[in-house]
N, C-alpha and C. Protein backbone atom coordinates (compact mmCIF):
# COMPACT_ATOMS: atom_id res chain seq x y z
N UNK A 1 149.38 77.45 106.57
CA UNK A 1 148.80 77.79 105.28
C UNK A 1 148.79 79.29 105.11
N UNK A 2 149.78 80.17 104.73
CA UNK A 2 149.67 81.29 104.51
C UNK A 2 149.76 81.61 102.86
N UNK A 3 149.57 80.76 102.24
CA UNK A 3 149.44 81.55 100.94
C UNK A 3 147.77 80.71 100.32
N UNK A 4 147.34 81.65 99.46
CA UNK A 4 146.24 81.00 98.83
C UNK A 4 145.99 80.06 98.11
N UNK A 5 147.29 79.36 97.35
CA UNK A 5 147.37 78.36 96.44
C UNK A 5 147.26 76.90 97.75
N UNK A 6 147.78 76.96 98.79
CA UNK A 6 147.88 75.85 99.94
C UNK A 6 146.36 75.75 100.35
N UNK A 7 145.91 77.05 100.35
CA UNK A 7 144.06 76.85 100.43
C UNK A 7 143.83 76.47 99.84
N UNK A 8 143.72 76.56 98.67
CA UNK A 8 142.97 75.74 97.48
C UNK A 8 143.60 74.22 97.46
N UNK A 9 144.83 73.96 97.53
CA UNK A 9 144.83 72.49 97.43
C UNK A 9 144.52 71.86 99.08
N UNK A 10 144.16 72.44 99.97
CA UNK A 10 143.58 71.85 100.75
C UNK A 10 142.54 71.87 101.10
N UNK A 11 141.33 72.53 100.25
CA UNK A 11 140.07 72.56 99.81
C UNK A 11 139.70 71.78 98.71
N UNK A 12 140.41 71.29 97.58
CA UNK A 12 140.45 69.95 96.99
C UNK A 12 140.79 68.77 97.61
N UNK A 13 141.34 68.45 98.31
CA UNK A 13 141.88 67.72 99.20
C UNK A 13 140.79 67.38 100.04
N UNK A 14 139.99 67.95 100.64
CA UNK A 14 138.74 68.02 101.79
C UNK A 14 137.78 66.97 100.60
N UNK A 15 137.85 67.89 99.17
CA UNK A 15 136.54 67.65 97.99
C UNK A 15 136.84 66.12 97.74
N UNK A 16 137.96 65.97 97.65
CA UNK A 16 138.57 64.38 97.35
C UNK A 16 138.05 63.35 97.96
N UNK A 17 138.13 64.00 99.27
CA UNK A 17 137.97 62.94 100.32
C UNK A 17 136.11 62.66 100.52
N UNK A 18 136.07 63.99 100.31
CA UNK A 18 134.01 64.13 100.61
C UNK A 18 133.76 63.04 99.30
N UNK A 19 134.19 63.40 97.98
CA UNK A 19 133.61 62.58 96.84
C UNK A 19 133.75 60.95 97.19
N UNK A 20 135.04 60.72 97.82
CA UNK A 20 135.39 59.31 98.29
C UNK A 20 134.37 58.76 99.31
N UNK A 21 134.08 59.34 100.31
CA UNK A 21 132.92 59.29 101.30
C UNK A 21 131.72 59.22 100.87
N UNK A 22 131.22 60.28 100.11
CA UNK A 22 129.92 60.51 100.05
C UNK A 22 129.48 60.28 98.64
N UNK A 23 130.26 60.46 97.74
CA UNK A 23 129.87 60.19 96.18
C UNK A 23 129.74 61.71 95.68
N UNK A 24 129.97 61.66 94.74
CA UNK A 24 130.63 63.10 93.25
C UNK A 24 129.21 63.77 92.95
N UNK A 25 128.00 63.24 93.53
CA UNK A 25 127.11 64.10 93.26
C UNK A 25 126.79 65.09 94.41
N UNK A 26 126.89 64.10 95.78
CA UNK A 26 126.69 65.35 96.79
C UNK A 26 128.02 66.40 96.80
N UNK A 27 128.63 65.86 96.37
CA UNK A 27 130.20 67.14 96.47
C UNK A 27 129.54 67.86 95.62
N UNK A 28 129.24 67.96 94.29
CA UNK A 28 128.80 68.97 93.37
C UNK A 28 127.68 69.59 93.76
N UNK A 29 126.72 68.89 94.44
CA UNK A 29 125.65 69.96 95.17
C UNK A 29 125.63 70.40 95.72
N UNK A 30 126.29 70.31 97.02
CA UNK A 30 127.02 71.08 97.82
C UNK A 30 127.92 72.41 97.47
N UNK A 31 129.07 71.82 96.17
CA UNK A 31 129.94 73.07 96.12
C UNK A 31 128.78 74.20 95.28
N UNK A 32 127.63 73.66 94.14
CA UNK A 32 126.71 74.15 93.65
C UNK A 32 126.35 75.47 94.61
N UNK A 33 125.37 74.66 95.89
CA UNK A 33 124.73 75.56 97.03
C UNK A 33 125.78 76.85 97.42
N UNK A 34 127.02 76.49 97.56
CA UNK A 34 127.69 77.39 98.39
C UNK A 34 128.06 78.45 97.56
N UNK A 35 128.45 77.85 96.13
CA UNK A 35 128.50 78.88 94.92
C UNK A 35 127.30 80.26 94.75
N UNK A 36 126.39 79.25 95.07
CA UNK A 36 124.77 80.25 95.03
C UNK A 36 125.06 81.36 96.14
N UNK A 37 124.83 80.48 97.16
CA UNK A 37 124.45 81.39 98.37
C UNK A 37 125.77 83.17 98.31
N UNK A 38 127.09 82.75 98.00
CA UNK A 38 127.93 83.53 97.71
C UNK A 38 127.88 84.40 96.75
N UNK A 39 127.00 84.02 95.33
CA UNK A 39 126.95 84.78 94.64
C UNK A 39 125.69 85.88 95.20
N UNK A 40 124.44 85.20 95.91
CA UNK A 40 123.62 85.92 96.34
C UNK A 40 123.90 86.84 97.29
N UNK A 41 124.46 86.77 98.16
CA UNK A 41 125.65 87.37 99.29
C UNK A 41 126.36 88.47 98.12
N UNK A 42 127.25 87.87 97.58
CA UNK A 42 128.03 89.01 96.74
C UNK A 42 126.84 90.24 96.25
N UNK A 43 125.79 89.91 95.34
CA UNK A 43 124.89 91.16 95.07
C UNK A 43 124.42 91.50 95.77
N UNK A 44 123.94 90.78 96.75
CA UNK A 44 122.71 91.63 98.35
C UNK A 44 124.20 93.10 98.47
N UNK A 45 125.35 92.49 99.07
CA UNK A 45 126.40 93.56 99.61
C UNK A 45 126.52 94.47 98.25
N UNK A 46 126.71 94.34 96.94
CA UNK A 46 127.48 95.17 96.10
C UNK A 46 125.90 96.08 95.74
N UNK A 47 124.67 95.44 95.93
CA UNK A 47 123.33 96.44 95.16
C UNK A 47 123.32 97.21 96.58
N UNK A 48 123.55 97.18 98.35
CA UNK A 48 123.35 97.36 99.38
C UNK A 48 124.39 99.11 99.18
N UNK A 49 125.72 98.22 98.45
CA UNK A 49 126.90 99.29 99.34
C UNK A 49 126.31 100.30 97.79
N UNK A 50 125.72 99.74 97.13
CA UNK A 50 125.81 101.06 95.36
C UNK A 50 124.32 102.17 95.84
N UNK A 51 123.23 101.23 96.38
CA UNK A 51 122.32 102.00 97.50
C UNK A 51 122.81 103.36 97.87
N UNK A 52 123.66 102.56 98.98
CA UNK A 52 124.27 103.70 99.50
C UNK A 52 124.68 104.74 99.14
N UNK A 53 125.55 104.48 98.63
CA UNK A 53 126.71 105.30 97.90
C UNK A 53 125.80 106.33 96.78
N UNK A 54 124.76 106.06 96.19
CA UNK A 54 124.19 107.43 95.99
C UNK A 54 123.43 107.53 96.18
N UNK A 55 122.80 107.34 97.35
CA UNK A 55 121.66 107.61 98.41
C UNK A 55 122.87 109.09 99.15
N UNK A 56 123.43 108.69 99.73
CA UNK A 56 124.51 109.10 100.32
C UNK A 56 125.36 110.73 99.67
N UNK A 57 125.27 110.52 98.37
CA UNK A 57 125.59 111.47 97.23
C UNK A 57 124.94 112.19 97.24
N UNK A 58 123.70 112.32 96.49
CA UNK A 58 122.35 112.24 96.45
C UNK A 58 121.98 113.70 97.64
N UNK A 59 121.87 113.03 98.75
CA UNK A 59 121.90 113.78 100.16
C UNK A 59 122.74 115.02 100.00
N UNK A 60 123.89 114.75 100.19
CA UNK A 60 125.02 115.55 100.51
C UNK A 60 125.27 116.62 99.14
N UNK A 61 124.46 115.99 98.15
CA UNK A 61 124.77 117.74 97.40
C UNK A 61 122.92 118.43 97.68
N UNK A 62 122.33 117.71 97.82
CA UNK A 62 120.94 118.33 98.12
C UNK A 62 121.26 119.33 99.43
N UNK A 63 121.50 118.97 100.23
CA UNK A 63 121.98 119.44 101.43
C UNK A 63 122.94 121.04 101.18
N UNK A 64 124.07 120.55 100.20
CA UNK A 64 125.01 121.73 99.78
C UNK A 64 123.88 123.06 99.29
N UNK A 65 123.07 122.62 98.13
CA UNK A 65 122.52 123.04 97.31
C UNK A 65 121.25 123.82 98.40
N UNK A 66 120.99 123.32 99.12
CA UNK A 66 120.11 124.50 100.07
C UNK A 66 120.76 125.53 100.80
N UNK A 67 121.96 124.80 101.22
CA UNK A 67 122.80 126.07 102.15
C UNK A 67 123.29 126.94 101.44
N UNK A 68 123.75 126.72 99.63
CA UNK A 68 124.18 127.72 98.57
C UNK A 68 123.06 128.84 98.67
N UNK A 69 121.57 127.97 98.22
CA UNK A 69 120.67 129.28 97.84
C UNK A 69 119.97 129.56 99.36
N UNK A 70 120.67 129.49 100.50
CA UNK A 70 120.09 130.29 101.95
C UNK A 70 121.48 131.70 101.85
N UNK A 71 122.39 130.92 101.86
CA UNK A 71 123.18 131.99 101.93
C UNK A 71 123.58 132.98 100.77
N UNK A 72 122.65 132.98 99.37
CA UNK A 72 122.55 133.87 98.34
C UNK A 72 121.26 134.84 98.76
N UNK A 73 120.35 134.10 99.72
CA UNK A 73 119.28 134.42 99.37
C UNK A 73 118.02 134.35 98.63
N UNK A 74 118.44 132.95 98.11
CA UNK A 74 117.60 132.42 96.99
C UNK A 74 116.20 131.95 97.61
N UNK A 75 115.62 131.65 96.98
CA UNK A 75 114.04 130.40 97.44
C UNK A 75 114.79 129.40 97.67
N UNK A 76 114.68 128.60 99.03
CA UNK A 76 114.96 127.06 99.11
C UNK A 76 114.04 126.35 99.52
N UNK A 77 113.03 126.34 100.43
CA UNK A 77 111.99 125.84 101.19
C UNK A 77 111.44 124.90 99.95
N UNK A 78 111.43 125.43 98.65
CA UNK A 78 110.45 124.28 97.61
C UNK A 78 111.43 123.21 97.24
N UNK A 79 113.12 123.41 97.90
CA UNK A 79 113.42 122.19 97.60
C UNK A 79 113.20 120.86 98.70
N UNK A 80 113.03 121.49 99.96
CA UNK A 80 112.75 120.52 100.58
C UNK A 80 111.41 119.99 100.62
N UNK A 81 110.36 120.66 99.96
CA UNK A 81 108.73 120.58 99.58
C UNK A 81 109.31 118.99 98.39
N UNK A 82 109.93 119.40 97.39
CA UNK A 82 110.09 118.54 96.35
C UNK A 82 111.12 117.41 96.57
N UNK A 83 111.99 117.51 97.66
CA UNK A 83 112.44 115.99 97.81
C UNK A 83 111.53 115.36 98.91
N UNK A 84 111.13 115.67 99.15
CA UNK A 84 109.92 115.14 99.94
C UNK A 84 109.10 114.71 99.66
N UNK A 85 108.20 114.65 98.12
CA UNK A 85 107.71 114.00 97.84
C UNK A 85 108.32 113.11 96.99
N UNK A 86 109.33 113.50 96.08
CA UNK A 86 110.20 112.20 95.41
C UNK A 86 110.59 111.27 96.83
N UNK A 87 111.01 111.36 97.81
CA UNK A 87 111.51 110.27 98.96
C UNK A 87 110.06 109.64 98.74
N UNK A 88 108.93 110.31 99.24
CA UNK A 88 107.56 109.58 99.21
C UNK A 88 107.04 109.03 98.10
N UNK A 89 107.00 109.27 96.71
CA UNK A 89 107.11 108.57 95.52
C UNK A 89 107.76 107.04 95.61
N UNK A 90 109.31 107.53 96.36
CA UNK A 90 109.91 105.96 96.28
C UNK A 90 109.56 104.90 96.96
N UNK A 91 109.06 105.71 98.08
CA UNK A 91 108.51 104.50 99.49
C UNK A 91 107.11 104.20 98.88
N UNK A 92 106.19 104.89 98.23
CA UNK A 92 104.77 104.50 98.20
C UNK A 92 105.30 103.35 96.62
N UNK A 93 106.53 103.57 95.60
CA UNK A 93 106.30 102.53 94.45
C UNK A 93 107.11 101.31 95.36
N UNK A 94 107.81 101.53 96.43
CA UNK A 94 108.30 100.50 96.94
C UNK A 94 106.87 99.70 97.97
N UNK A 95 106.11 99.96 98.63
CA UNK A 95 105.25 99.65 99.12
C UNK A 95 104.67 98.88 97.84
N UNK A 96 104.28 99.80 97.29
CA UNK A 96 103.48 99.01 96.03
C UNK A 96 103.99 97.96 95.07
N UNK A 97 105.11 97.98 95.03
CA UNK A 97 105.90 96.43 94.17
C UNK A 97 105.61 95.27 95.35
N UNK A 98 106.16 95.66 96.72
CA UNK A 98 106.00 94.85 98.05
C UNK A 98 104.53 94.05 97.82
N UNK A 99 103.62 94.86 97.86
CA UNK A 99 101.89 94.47 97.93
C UNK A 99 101.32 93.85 96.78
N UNK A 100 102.46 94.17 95.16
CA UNK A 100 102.10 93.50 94.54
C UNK A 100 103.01 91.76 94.01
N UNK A 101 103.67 92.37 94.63
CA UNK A 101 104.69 90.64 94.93
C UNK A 101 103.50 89.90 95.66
N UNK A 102 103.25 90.16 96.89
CA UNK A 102 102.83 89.46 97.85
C UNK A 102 101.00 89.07 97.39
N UNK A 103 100.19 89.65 97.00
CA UNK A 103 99.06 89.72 96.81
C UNK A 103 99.07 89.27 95.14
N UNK A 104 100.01 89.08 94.35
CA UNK A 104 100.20 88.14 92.80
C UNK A 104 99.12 89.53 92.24
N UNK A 105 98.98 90.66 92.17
CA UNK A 105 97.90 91.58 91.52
C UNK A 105 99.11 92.52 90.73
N UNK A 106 98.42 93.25 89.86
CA UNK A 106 98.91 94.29 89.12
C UNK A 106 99.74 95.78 90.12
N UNK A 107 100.89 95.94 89.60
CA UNK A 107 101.51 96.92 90.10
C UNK A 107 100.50 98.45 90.48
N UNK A 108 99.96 98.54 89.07
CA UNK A 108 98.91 100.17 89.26
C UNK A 108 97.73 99.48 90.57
N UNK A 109 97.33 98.45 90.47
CA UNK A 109 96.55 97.84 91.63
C UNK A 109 96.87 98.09 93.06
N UNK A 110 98.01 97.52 93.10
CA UNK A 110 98.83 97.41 94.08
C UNK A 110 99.27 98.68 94.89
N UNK A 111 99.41 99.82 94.01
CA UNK A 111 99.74 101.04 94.58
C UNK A 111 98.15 102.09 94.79
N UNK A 112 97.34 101.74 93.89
CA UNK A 112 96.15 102.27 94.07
C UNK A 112 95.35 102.00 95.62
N UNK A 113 95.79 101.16 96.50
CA UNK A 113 95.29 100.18 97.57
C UNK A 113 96.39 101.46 98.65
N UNK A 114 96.96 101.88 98.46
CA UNK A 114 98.17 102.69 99.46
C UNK A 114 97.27 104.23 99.35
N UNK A 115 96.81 104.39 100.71
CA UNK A 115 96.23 105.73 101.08
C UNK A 115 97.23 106.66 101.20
N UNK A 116 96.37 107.35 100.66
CA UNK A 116 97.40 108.67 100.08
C UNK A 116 97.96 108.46 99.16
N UNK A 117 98.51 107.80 98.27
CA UNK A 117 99.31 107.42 97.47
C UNK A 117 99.87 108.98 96.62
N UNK A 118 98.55 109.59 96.76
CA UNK A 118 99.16 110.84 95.21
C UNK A 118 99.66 111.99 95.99
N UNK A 119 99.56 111.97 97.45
CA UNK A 119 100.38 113.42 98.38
C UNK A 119 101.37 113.05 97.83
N UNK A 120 102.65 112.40 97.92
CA UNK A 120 103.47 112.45 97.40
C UNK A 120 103.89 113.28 95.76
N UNK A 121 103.09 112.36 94.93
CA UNK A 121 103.22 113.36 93.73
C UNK A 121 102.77 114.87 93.93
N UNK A 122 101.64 115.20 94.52
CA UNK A 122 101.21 116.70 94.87
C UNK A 122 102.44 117.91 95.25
N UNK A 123 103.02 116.98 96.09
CA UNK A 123 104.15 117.54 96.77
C UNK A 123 105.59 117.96 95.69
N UNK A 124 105.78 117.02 95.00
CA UNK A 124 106.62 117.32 93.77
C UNK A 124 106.78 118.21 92.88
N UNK A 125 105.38 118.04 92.21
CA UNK A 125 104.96 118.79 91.59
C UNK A 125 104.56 120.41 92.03
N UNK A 126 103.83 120.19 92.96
CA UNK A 126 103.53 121.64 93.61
C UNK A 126 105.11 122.37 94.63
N UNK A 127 105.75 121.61 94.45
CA UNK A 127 107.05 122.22 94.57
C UNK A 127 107.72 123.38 93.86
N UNK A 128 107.59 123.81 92.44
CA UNK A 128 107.43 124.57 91.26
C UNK A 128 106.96 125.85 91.87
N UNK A 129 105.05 125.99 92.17
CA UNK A 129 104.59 127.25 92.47
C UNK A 129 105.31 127.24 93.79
N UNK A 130 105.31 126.85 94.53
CA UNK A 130 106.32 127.50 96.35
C UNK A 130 107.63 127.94 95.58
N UNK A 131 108.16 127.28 94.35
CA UNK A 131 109.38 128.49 94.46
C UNK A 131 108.71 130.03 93.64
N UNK A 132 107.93 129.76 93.07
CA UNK A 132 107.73 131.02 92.34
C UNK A 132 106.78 131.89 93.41
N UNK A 133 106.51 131.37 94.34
CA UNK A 133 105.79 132.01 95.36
C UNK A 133 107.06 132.48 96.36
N UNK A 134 108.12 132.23 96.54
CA UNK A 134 109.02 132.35 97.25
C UNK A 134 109.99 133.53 96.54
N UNK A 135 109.97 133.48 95.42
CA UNK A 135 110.18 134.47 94.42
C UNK A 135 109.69 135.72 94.65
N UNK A 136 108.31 135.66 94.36
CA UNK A 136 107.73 136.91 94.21
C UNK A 136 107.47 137.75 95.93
N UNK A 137 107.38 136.71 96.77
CA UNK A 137 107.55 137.22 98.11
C UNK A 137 109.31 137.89 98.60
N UNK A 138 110.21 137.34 98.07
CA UNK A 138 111.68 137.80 98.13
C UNK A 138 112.08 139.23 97.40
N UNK A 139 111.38 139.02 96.06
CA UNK A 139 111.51 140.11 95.53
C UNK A 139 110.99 141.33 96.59
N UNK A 140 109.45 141.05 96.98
CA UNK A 140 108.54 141.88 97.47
C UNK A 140 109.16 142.49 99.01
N UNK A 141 110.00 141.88 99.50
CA UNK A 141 110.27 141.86 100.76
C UNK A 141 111.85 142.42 100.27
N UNK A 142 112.85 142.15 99.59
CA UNK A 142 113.42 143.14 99.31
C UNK A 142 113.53 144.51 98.82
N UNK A 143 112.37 144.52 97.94
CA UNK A 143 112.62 146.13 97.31
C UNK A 143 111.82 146.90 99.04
N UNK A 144 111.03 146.33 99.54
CA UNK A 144 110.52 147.08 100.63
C UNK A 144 111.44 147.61 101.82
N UNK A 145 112.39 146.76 102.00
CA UNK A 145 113.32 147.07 102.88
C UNK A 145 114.61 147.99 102.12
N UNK A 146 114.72 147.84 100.55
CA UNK A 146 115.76 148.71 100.05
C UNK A 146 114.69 150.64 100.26
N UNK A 147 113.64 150.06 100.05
CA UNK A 147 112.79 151.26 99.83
C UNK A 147 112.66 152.30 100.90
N UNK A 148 112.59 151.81 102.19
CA UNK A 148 112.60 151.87 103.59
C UNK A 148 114.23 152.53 104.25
């Protein structure tokens, strides 16, 4: 059997014989189940590998984007302050969909119950003043050494 059309008629062929055996309803529930499970299989892998793929992205220009403004000299430290709490944002609304699946309660419920819940946002947000604090210390620390 090397071509795909010989699969298929010998996968009808199998169905023929099952319907003859067993009767036309378990063949259809059966091919039903396997249809499912494959389609569920197909999205687990295609939502898994799209995850990735800009999880993965995602990373790799964040990553670029610090080594650009180290080697300009720029403020970077508030970007790793601020993906740090967006990563923690995602894990504490993922915790919290989790707790509210499982416990049948309201999502704002559900995440209100997760200690700490708002470091994360703190962190985001207060990401902003560390660059402007990183600013005014760069400035301050350059003109001193041009001055010098």
């Amino acid at each position: 059997m090397r071509s795909w059309h010989n699969r298929i008629i010998a996968i009808l062929i199998v169905a023929a014989i099952a319907d003859v055996a067993y009767g036309l309803g378990a063949v259809l529930k059966a091919l039903s189940i396997i249809s499912a499970i494959g389609l569920i299989a197909l999205v687990v892998v295609s939502g898994t590998g799209a995850i990735f793929a800009v999880s993965t992205i995602l990373m790799r220009d964040a990553i670029e984007e610090i080594a650009t403004d180290r080697r300009h000299g720029r403020p970077w430290r508030w970007r790793c302050v601020g993906w740090i709490g967006i990563i923690g944002m995602l894990v504490d609304g993922l915790a919290g969909a989790w707790s509210a699946y499982q416990e049948d309660i309201l999502f704002s419920a559900a995440v209100a119950q997760i200690p700490l819940a708002g470091v994360p946002v703190f962190l985001a947000l207060g990401s902003y003043p560390l660059k402007w604090i990183e600013v005014l210390l760069i400035k301050r620390f350059a003109s001193n050494t041009i001055a010098a």
